[in-house]
N, C-alpha and C. Protein backbone atom coordinates (compact mmCIF):
# COMPACT_ATOMS: atom_id res chain seq x y z
N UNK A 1 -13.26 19.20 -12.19
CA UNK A 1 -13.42 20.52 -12.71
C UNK A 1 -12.45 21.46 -11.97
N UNK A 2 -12.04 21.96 -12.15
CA UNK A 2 -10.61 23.41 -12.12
C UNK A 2 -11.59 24.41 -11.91
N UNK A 3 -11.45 24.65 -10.60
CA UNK A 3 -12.24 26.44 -9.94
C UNK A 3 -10.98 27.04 -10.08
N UNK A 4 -11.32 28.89 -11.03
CA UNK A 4 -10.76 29.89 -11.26
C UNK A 4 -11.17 30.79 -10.18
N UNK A 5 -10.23 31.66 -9.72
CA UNK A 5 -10.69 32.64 -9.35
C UNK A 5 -11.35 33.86 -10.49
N UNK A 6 -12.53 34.36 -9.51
CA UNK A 6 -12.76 35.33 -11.02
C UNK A 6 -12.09 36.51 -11.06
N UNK A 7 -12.46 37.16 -12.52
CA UNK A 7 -11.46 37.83 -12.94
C UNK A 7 -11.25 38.70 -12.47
N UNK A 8 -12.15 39.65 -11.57
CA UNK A 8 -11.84 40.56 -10.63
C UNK A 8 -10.64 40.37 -9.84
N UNK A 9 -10.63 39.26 -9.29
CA UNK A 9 -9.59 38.97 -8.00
C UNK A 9 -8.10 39.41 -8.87
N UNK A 10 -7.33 40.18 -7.86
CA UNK A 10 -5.73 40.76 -8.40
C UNK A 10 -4.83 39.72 -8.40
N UNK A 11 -3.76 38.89 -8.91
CA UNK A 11 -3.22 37.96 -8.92
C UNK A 11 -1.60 38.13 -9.80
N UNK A 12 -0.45 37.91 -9.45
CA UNK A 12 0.46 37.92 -9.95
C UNK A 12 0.49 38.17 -11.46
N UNK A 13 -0.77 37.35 -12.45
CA UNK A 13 -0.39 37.44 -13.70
C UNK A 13 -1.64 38.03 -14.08
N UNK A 14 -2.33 38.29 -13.04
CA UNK A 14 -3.20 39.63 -13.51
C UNK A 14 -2.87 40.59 -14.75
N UNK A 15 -3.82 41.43 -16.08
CA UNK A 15 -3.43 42.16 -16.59
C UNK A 15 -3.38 44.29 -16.30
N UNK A 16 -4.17 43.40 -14.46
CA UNK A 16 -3.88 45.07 -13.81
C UNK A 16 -2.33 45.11 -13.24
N UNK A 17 -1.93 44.18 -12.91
CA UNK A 17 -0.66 43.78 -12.18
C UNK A 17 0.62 44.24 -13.60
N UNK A 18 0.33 43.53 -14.50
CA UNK A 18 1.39 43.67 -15.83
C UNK A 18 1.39 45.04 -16.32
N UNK A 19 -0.03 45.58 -16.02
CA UNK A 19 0.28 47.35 -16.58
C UNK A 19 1.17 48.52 -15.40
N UNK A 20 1.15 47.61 -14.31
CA UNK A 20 0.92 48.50 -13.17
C UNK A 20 3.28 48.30 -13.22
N UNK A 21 3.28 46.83 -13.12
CA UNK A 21 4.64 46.89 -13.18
C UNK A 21 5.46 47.91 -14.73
N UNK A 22 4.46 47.73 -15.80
CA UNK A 22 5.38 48.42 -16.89
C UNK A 22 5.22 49.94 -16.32
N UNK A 23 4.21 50.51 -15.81
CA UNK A 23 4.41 51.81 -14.97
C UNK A 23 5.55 52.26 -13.99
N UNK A 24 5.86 51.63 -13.04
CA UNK A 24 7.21 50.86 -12.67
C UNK A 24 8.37 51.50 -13.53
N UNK A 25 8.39 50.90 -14.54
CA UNK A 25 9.65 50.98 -15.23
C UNK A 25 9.80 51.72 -16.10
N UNK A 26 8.45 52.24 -16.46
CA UNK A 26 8.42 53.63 -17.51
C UNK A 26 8.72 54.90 -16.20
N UNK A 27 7.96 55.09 -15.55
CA UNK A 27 8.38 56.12 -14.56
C UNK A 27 10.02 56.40 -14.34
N UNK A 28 10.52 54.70 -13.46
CA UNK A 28 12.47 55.04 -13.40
C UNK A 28 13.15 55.34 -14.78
N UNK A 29 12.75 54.97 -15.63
CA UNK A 29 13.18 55.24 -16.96
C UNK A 29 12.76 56.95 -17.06
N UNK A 30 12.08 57.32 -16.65
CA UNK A 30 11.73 58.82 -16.94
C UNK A 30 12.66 59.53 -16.16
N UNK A 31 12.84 58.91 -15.13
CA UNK A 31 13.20 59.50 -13.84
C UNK A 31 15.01 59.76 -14.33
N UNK A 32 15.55 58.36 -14.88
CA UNK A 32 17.15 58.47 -15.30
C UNK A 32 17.44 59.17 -16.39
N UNK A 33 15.98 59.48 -17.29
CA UNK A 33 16.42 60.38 -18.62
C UNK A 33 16.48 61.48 -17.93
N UNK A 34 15.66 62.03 -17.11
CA UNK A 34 16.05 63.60 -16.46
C UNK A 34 17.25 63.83 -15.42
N UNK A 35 17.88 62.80 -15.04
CA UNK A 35 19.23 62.50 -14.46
C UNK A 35 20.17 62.82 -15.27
N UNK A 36 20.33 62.19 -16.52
CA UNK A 36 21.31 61.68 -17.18
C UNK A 36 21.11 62.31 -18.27
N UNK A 37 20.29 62.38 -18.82
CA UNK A 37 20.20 63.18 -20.39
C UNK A 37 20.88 62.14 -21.34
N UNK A 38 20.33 60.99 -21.04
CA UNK A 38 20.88 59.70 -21.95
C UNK A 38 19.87 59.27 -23.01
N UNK A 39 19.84 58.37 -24.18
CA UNK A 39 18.65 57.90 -24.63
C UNK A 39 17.37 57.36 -24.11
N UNK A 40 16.41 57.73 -24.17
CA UNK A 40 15.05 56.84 -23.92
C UNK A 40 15.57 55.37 -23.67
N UNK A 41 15.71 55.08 -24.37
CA UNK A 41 15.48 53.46 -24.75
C UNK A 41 16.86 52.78 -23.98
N UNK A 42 18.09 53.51 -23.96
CA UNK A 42 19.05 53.11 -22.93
C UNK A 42 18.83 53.25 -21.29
N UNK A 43 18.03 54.35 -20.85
CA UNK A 43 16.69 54.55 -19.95
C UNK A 43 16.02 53.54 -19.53
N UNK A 44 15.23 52.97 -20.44
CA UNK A 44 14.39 51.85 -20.36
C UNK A 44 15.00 50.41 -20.31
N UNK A 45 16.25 50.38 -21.04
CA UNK A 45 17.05 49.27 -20.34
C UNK A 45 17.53 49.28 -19.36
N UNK A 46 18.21 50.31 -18.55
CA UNK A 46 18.92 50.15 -17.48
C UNK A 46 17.48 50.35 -16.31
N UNK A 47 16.36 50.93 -16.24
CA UNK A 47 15.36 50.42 -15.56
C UNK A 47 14.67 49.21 -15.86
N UNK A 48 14.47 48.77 -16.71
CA UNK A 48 14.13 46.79 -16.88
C UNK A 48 15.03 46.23 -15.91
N UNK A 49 16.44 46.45 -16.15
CA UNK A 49 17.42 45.91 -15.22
C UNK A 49 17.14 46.14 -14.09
N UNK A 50 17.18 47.11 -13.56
CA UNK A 50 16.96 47.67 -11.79
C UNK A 50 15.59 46.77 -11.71
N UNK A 51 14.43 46.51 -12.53
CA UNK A 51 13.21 45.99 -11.96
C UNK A 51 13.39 44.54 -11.70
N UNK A 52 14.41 43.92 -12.51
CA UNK A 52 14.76 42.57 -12.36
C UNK A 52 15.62 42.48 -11.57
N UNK A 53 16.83 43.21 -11.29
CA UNK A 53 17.94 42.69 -9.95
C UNK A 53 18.91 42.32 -11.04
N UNK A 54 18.69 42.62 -12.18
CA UNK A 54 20.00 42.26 -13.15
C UNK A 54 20.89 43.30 -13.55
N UNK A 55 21.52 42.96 -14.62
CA UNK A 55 22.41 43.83 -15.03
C UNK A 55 21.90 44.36 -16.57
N UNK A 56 21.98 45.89 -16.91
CA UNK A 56 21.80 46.29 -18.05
C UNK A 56 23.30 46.10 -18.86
N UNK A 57 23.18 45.47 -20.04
CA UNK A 57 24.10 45.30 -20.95
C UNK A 57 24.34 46.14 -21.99
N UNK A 58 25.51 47.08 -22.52
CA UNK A 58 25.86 47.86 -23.37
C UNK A 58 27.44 47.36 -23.93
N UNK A 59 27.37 47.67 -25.29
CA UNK A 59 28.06 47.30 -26.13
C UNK A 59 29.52 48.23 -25.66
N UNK A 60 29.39 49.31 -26.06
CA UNK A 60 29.96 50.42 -25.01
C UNK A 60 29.51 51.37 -24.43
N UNK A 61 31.17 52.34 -24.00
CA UNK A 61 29.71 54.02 -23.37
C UNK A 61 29.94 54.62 -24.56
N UNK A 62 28.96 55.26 -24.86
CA UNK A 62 28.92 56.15 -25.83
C UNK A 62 29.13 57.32 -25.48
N UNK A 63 29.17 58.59 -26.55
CA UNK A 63 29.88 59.58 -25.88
C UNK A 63 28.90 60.61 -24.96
N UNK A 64 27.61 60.32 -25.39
CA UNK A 64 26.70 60.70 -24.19
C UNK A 64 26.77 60.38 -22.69
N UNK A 65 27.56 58.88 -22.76
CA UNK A 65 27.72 58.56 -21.06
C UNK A 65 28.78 58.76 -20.70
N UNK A 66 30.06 59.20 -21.61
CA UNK A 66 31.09 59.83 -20.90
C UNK A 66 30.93 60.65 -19.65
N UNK A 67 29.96 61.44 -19.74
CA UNK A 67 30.14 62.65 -18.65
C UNK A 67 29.68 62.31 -17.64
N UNK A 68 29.14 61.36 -17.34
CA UNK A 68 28.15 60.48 -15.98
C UNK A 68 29.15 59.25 -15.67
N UNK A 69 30.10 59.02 -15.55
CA UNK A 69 31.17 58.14 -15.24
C UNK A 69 30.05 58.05 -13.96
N UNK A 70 30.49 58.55 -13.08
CA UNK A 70 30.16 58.04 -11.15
C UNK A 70 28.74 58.26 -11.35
N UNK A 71 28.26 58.24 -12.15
CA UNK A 71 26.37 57.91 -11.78
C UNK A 71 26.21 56.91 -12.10
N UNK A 72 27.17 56.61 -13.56
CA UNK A 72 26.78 55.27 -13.79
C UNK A 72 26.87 54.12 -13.27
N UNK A 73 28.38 54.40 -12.56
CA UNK A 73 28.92 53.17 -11.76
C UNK A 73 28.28 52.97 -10.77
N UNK A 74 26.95 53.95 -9.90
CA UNK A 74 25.93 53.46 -9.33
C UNK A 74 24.60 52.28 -10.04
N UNK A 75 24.52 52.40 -10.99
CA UNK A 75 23.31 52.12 -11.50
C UNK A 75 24.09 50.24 -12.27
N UNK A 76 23.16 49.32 -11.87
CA UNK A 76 23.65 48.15 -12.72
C UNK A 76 23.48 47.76 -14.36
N UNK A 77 24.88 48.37 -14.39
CA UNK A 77 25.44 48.24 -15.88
C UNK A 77 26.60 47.96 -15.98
N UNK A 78 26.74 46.94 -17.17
CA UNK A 78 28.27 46.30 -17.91
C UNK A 78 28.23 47.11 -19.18
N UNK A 79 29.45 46.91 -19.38
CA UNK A 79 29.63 47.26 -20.75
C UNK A 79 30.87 46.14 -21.35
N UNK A 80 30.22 45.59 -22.37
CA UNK A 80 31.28 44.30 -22.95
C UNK A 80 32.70 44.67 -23.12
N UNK A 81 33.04 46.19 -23.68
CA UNK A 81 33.95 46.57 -23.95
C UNK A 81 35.07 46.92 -22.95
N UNK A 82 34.85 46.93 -21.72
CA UNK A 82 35.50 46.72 -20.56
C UNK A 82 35.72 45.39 -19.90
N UNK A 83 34.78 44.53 -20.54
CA UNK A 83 35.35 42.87 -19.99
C UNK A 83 35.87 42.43 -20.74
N UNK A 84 36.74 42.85 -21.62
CA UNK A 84 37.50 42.17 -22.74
C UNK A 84 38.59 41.54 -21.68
N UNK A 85 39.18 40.96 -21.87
CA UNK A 85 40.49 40.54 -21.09
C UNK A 85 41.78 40.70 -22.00
């Protein structure tokens, strides 16, 4: 027989743990739309990224991220249209 911990106990795949991380990433996402004055949802990708240690991926900059050149180049993001070779 397989002993569970019960459901109280907090645990990696806990569903207090999964709300608590999307809080996490809705917050930095709030936090870079009032930075940047960029889309929501481009927001919410480039914080998914920061929560993972990855890179946010964009097709290009659009002309909204023109004006944030050196903020952006802080924050981890590619853009395909610059790795062309």
């Amino acid at each position: 027989m397989i002993r569970r911990p019960p459901r109280s106990t907090p645990s990696n795949s806990s569903a207090a743990s999964d709300v608590y991380k999307r809080q996490v990433v809705a917050m930095r996402a709030g936090e870079i739309r009032k930075a940047l004055r960029i889309a929501l949802t481009d927001c919410f990708v480039i914080a998914a990224a920061e929560h993972v240690k990855g890179r946010a991926l964009f097709l290009r900059r659009e002309k909204e991220m023109m004006k944030y050149g050196r903020v952006l180049e802080e924050l981890p993001i590619a853009f395909l249209e610059e790795m062309k070779a």
